[in-house]
N, C-alpha and C. Protein backbone atom coordinates (compact mmCIF):
# COMPACT_ATOMS: atom_id res chain seq x y z
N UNK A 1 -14.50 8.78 5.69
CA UNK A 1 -13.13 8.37 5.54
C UNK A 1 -12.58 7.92 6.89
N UNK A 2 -11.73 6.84 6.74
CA UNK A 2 -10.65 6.20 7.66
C UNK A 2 -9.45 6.21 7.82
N UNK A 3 -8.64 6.65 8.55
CA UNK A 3 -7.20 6.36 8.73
C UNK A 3 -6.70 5.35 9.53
N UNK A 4 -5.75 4.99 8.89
CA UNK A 4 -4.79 3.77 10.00
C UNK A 4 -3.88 3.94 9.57
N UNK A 5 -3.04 3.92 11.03
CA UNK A 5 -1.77 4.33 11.32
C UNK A 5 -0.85 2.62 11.23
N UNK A 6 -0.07 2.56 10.38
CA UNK A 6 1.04 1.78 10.36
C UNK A 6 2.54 2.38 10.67
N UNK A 7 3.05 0.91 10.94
CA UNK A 7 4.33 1.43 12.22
C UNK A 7 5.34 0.66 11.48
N UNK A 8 6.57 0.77 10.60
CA UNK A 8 7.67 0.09 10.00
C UNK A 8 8.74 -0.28 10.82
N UNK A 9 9.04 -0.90 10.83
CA UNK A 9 10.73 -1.62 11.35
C UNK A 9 11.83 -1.43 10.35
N UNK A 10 11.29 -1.33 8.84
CA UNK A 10 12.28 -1.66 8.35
C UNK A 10 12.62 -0.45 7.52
N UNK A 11 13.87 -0.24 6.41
CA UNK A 11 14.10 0.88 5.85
C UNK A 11 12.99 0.78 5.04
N UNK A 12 12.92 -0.70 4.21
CA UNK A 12 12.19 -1.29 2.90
C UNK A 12 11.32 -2.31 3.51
N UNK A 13 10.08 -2.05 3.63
CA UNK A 13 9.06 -3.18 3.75
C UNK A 13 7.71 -3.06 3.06
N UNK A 14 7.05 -4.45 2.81
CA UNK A 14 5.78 -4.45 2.70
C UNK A 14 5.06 -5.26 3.60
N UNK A 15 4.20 -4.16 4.35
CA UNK A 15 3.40 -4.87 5.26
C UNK A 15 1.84 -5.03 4.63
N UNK A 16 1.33 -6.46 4.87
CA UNK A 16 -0.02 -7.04 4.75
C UNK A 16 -1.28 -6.18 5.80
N UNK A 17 -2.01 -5.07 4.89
CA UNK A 17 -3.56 -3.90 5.61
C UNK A 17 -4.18 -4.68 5.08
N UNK A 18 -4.52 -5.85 4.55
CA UNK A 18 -5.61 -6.43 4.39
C UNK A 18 -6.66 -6.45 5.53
N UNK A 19 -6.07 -6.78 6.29
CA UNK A 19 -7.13 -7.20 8.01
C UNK A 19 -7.77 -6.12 7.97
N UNK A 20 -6.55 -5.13 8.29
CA UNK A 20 -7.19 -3.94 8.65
C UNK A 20 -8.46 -3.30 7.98
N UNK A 21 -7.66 -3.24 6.52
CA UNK A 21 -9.01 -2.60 5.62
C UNK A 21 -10.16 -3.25 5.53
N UNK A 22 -10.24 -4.88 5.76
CA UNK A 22 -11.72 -5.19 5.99
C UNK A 22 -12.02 -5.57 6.95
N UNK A 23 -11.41 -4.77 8.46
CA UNK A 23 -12.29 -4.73 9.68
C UNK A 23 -12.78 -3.35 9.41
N UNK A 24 -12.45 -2.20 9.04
CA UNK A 24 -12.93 -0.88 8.71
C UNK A 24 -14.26 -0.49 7.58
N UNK A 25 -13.98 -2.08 6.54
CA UNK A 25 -15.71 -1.89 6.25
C UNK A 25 -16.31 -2.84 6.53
N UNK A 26 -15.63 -3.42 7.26
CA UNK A 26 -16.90 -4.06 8.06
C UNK A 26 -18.02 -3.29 9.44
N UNK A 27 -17.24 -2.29 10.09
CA UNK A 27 -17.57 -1.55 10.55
C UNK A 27 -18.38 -0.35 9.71
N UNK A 28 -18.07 -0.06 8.56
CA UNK A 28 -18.78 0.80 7.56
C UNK A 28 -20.05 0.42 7.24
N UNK A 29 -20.58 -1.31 7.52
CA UNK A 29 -21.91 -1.60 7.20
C UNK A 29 -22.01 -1.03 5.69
N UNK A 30 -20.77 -1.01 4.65
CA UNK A 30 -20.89 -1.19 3.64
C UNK A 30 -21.21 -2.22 2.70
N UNK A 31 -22.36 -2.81 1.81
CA UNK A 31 -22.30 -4.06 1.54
C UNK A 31 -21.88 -3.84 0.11
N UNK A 32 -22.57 -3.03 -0.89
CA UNK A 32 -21.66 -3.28 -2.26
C UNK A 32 -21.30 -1.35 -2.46
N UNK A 33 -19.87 -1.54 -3.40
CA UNK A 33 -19.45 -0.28 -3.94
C UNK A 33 -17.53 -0.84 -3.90
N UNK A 34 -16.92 0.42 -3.84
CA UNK A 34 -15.85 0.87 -3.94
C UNK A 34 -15.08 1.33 -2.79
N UNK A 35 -13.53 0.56 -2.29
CA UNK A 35 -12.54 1.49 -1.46
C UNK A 35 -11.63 1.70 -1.86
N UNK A 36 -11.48 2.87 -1.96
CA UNK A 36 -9.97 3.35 -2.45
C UNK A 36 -9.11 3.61 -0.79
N UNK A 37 -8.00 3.50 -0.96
CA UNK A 37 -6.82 3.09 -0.01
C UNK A 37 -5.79 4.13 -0.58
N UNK A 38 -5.23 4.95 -0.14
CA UNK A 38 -4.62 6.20 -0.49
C UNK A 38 -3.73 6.26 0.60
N UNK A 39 -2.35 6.06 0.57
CA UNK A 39 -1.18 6.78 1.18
C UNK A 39 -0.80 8.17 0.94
N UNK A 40 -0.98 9.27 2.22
CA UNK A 40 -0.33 10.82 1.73
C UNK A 40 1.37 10.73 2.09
N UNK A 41 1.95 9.70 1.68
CA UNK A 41 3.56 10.31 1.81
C UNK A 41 4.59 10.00 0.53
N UNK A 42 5.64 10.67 0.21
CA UNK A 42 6.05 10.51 -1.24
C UNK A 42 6.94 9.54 -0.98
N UNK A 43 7.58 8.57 0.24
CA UNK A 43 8.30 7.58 0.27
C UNK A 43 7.49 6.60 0.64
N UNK A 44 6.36 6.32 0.55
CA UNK A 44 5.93 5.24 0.29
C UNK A 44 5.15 4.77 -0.38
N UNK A 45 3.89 4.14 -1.02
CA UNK A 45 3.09 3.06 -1.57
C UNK A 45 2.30 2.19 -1.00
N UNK A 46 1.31 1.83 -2.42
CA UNK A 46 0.11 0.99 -2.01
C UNK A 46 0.28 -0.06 -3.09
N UNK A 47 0.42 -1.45 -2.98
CA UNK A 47 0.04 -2.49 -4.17
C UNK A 47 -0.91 -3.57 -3.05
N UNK A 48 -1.50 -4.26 -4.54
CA UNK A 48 -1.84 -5.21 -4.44
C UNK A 48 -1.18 -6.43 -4.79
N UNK A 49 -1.10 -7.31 -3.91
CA UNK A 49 -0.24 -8.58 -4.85
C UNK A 49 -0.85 -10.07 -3.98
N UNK A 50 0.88 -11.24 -4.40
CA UNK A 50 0.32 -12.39 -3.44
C UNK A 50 0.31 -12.10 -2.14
N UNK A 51 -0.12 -12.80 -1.42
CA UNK A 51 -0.41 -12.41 0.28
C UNK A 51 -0.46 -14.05 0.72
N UNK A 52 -0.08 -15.18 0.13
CA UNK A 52 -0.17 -15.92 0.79
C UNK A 52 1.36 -16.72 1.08
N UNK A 53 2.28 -16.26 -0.32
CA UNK A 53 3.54 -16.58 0.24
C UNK A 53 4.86 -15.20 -0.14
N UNK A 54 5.23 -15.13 1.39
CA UNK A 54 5.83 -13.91 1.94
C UNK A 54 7.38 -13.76 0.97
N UNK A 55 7.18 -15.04 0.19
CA UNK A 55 8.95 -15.23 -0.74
C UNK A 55 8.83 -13.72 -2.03
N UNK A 56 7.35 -13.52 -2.04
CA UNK A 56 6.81 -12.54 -3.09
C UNK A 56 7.36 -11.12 -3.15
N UNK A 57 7.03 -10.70 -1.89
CA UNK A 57 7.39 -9.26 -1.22
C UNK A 57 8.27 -9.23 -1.57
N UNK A 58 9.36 -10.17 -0.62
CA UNK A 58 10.93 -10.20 -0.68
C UNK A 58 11.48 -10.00 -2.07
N UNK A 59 10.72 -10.89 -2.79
CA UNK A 59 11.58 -10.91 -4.69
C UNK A 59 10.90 -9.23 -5.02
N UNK A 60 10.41 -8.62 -4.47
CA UNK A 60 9.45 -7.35 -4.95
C UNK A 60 10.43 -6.34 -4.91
N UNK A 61 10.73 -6.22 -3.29
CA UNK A 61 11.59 -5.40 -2.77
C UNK A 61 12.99 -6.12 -3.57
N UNK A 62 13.44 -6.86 -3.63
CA UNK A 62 14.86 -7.30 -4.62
C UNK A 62 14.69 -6.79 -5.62
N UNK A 63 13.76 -6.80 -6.59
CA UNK A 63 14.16 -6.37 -8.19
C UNK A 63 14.01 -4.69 -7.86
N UNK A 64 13.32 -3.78 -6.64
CA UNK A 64 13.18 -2.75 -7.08
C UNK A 64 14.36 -2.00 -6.58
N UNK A 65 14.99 -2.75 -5.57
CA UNK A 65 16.41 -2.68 -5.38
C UNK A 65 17.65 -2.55 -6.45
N UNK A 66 17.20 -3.62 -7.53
CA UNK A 66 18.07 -3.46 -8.37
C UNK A 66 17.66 -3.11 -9.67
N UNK A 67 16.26 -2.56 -9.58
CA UNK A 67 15.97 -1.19 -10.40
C UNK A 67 16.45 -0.03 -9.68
N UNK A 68 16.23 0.48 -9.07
CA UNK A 68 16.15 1.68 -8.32
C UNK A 68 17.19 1.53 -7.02
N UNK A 69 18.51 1.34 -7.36
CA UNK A 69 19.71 1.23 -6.08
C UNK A 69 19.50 3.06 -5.57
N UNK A 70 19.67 2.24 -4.10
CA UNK A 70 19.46 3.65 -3.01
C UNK A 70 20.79 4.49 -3.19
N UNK A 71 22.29 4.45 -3.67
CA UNK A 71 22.53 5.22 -3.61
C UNK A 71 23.33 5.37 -5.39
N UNK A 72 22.60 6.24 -5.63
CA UNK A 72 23.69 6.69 -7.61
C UNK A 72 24.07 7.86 -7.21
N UNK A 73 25.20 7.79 -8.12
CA UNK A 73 25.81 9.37 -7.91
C UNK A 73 24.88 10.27 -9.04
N UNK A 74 24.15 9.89 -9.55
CA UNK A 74 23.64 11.04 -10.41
C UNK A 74 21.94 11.88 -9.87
N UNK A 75 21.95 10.96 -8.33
CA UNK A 75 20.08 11.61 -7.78
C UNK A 75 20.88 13.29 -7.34
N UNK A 76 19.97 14.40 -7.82
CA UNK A 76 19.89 15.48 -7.59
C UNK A 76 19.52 15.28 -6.31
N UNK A 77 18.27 15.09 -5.63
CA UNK A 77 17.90 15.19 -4.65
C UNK A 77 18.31 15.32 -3.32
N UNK A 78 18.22 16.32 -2.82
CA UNK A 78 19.57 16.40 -1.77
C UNK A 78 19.26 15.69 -0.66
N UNK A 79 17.87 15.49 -0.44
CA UNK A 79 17.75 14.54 1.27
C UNK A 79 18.41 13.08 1.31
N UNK A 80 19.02 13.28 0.25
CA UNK A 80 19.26 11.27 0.56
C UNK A 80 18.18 9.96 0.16
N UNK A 81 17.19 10.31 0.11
CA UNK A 81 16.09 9.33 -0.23
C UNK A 81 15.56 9.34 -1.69
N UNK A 82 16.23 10.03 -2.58
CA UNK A 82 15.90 9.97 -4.04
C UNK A 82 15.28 8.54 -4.57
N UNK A 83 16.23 7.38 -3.99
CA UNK A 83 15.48 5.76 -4.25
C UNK A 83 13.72 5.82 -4.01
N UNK A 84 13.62 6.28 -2.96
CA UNK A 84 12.46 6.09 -1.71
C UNK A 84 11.33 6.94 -2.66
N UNK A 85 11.75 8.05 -3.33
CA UNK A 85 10.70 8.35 -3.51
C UNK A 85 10.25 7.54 -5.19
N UNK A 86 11.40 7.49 -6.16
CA UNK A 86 11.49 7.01 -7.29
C UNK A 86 10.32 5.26 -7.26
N UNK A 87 10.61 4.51 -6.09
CA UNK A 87 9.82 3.78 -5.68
C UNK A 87 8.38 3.77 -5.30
N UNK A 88 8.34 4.98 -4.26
CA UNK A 88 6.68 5.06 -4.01
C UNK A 88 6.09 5.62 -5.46
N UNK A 89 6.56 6.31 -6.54
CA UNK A 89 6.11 6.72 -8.02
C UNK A 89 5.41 4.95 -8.69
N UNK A 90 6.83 4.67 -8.38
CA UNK A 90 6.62 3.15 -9.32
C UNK A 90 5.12 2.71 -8.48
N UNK A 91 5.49 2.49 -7.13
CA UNK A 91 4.18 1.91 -6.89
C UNK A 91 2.90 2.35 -6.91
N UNK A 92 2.86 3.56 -6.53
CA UNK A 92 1.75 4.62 -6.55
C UNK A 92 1.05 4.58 -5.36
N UNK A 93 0.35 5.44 -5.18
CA UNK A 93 0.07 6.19 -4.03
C UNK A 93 -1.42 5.08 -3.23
N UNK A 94 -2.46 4.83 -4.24
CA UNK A 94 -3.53 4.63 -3.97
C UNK A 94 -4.04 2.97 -4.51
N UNK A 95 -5.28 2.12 -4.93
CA UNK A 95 -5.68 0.99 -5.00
C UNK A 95 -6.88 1.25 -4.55
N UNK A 96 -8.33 1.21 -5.79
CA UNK A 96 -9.24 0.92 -5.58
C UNK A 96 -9.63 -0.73 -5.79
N UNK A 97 -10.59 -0.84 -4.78
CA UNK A 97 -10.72 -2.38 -4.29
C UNK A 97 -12.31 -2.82 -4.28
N UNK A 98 -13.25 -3.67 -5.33
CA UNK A 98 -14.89 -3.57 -5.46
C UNK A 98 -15.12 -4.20 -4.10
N UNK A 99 -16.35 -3.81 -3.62
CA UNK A 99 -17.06 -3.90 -2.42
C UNK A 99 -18.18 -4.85 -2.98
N UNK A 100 -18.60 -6.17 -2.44
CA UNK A 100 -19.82 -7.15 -2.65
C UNK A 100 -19.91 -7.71 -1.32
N UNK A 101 -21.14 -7.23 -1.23
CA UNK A 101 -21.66 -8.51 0.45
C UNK A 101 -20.76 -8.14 1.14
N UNK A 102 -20.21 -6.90 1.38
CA UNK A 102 -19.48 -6.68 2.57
C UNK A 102 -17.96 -6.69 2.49
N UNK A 103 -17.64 -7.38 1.69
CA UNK A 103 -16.23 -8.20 1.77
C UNK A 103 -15.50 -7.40 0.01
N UNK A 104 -14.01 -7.42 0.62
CA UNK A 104 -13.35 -6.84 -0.40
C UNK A 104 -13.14 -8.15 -1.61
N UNK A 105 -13.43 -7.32 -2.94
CA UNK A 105 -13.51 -8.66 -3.64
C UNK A 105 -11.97 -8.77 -4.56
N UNK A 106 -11.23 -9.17 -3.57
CA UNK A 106 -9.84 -9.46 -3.86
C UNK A 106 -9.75 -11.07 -4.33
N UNK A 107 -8.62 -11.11 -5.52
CA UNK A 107 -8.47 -12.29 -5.84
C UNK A 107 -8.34 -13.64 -4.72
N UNK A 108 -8.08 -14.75 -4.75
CA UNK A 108 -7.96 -16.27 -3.38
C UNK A 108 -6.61 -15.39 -3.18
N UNK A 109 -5.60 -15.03 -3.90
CA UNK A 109 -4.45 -14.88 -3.37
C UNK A 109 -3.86 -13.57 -3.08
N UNK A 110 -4.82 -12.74 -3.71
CA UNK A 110 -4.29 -11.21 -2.98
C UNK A 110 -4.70 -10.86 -1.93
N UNK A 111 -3.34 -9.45 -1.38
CA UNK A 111 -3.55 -8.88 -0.36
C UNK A 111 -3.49 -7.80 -0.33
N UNK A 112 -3.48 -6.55 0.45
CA UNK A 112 -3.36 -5.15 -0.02
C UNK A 112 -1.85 -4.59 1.07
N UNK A 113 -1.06 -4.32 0.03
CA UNK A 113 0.56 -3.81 0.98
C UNK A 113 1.15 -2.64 1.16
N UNK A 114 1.19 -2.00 2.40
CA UNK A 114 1.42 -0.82 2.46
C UNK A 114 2.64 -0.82 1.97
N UNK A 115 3.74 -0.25 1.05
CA UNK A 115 5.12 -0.11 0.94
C UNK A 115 5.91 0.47 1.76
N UNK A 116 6.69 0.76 2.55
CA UNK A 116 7.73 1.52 3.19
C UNK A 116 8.95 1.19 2.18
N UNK A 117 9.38 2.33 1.82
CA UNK A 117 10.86 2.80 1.53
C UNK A 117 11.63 3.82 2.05
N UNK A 118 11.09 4.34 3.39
CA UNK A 118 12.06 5.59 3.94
C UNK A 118 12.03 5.23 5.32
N UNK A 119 11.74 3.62 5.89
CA UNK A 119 11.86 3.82 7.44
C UNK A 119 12.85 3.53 8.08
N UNK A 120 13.25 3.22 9.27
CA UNK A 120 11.30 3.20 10.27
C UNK A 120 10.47 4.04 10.38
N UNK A 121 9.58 4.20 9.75
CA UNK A 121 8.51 5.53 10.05
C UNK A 121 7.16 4.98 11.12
N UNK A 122 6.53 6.02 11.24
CA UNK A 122 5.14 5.95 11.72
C UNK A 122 4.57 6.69 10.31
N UNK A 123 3.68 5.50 9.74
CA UNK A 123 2.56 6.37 8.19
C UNK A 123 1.01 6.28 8.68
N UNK A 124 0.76 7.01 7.88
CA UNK A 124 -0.88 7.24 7.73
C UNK A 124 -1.27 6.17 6.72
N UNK A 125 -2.69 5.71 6.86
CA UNK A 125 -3.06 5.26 5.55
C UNK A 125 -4.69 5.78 5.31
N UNK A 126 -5.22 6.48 3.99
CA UNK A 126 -6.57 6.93 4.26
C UNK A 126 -7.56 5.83 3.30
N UNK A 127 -8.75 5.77 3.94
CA UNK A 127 -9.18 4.58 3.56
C UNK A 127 -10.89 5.06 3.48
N UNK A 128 -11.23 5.20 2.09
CA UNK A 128 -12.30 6.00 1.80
C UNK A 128 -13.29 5.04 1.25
N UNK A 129 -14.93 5.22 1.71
CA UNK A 129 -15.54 4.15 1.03
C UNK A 129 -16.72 4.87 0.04
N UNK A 130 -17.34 3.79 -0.96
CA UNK A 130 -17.98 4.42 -1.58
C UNK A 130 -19.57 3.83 -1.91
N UNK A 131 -20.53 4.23 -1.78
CA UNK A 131 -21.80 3.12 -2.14
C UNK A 131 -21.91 3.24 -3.51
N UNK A 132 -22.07 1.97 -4.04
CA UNK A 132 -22.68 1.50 -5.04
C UNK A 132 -24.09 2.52 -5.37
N UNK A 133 -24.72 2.84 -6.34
CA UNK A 133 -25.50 3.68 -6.88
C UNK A 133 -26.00 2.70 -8.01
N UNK A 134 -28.03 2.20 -7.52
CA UNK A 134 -28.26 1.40 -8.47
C UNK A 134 -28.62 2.31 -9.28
N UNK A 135 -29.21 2.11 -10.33
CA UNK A 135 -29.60 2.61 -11.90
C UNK A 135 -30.76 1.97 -12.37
């Protein structure tokens, strides 16, 4: 297993670990199998989506904005971040990704996005690989 540390600016962002996650198996000398990509924090998330135009994110973070407005009078939750976490649920925590010839076999237009909804933080991201098992 791998960690990488991502660094937010913003309250609400999605930042592009694509690079990252396939300089880490590329270094793994993994050629075929499975990575799962696992965030441990409850205000944030893992998706996959477009990665080639950034208008995507933005409309992402808009509708979940106006699903999930940061402040209702009815969140129990007393820290203030009731949105933040209701969000990282929606998105979920993790994203397994098939491994061929080395390379993550992501669609021409996907990318893999860490979510932030509680920053600026400093997050973890764990990044686990798996070999293929012939038969």
């Amino acid at each position: 297993m791998e960690t990488i540390t991502v660094r937010t600016r913003e309250h609400a962002q999605l930042i592009d670990i694509t690079r990252e996650i396939q300089n880490l198996l590329s270094k793994s000398n993994l050629g075929e199998g499975i990575v799962t990509i696992f965030v441990p924090h409850t205000t944030a998330g893992i998706t996959i989506n477009e990665s080639a135009d950034p208008s995507v994110m933005h409309d992402i973070l808009a509708v979940l904005d106006r699903l999930v407005p940061w402040r209702e009078p009815y969140y129990e939750h007393s820290e203030g971040n009731a949105a933040s976490h209701v969000k990282a649920s929606i998105m979920g925590s993790s994203v397994r990704v098939i491994v061929s010839d080395g390379g993550l076999k992501l669609g021409t237009w996907q990318g893999i996005f860490f979510c932030e909804f509680d920053g600026p933080r400093t997050r973890k991201v764990h990044v686990a690989f798996q070999s293929a098992v012939s038969g």
